[in-house]
Protein backbone atom coordinates (compact mmCIF):
# COMPACT_ATOMS: atom_id res chain seq x y z
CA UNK A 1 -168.27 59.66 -82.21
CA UNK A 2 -167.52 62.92 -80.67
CA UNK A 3 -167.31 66.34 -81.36
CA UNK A 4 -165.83 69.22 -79.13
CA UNK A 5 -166.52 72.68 -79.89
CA UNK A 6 -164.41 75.18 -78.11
CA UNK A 7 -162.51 78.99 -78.42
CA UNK A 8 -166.06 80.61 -78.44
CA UNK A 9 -166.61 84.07 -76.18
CA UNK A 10 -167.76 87.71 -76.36
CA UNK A 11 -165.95 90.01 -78.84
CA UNK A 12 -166.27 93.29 -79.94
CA UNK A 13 -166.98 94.00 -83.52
CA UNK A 14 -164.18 94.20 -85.73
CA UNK A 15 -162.59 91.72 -83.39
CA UNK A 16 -161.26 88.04 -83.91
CA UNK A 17 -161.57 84.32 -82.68
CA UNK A 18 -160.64 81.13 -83.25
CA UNK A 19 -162.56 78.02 -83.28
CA UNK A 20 -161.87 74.51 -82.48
CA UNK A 21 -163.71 71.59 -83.20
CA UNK A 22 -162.13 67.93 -81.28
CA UNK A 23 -163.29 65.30 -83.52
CA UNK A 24 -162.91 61.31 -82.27
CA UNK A 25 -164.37 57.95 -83.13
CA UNK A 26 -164.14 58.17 -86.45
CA UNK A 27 -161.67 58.67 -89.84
CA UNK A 28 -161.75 62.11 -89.38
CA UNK A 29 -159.10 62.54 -92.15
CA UNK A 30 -160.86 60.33 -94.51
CA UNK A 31 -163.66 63.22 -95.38
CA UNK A 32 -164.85 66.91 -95.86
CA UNK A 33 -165.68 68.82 -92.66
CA UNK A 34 -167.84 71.87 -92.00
CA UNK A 35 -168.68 74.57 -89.35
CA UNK A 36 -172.18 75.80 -89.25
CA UNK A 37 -173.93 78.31 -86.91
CA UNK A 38 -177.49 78.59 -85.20
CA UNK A 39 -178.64 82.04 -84.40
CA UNK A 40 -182.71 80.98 -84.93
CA UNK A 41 -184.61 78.20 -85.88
CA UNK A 42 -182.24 77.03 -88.71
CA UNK A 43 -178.50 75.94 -88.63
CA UNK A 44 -176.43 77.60 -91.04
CA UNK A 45 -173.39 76.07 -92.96
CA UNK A 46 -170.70 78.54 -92.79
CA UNK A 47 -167.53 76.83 -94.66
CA UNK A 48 -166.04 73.78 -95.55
CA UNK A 49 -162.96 72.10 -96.43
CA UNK A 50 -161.80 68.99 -98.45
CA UNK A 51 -160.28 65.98 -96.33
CA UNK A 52 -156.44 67.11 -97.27
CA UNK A 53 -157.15 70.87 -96.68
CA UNK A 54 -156.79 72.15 -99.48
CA UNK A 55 -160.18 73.04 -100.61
CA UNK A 56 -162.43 74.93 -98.93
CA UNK A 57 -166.05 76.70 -99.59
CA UNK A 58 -167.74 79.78 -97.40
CA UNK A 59 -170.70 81.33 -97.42
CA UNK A 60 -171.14 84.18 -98.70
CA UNK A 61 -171.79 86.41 -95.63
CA UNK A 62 -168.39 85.13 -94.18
CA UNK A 63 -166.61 85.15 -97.58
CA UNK A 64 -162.86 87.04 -96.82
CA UNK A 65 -163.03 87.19 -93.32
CA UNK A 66 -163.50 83.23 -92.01
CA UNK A 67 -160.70 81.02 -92.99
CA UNK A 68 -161.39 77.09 -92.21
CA UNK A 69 -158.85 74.88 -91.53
CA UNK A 70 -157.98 71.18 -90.36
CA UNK A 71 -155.16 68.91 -88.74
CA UNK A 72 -155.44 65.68 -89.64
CA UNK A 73 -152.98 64.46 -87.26
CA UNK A 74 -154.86 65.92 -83.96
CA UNK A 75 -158.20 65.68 -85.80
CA UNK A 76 -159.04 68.93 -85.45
CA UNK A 77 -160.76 71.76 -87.36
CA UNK A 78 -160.37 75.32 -87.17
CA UNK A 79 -162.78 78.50 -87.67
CA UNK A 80 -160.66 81.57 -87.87
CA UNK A 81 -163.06 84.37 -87.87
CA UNK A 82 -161.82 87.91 -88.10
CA UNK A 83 -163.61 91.42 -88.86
CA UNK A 84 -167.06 90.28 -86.66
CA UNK A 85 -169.55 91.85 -87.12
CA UNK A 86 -173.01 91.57 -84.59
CA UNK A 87 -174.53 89.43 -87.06
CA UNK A 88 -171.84 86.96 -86.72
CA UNK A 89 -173.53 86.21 -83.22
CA UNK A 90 -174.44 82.22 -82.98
CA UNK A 91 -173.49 79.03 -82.05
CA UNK A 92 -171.76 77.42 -83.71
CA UNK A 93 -170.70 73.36 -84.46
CA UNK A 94 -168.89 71.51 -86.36
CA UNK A 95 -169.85 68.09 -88.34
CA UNK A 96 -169.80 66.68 -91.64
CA UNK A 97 -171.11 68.77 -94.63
CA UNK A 98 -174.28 66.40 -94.31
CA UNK A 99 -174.40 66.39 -90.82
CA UNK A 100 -174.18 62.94 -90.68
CA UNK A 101 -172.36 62.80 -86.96
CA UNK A 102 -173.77 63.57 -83.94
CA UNK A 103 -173.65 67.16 -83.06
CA UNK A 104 -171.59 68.37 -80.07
CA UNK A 105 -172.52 71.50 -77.58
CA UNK A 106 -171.59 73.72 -80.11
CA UNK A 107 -169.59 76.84 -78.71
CA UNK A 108 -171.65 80.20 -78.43
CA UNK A 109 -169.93 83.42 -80.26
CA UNK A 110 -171.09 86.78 -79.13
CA UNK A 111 -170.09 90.05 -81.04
CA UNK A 112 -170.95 92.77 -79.30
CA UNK A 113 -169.62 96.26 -78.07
């Protein structure tokens, strides 16, 4: 099992980025996947979508300006975050809503003028 985190960087706020999350060695299409984010001692879950795509959940902070999304042919899922704001500033992973799967490097997000 693997998970790549990518498309991470230093933004303004206001600004907008795209997240990737490579997901191999296992049925990634078969189940729900989430992004979360780690800015302190706990890991946040920021959204999450159904295994066809077309359900998803957010937290409330990122409600309206995060969209989640997933290919199930490339197993891959997306963050699309737009309007940052500093407080958007984390890392942030991809897994299972439980976290059952091993977590990857994560992929740092910096919003900052």
């Amino acid at each position: 099992v693997q998970l790549v985190e990518s498309g991470g960087g230093l933004v303004q706020p206001g600004g907008f980025l795209r997240l990737s999350c490579a997901a191999s060695g296992f049925a990634f299409g078969m189940g729900s996947m989430s992004w979360f984010r780690q800015a302190g001692p706990d890991r946040e879950l920021v959204a999450t979508i159904v295994s066809d795509g077309f359900n998803s959940e957010y937290a409330d902070s990122v409600k309206g300006r995060f969209t989640i999304s997933r290919d199930n042919d490339k197993n891959i899922v997306y963050l699309q975050m737009n309007s940052l704001k500093p407080e958007d500033t984390a890392v942030y992973y991809c897994n299972t809503p439980w976290s059952t799967l091993d977590w990857g490097q994560g992929t740092a997000v910096t919003v900052s003028s």
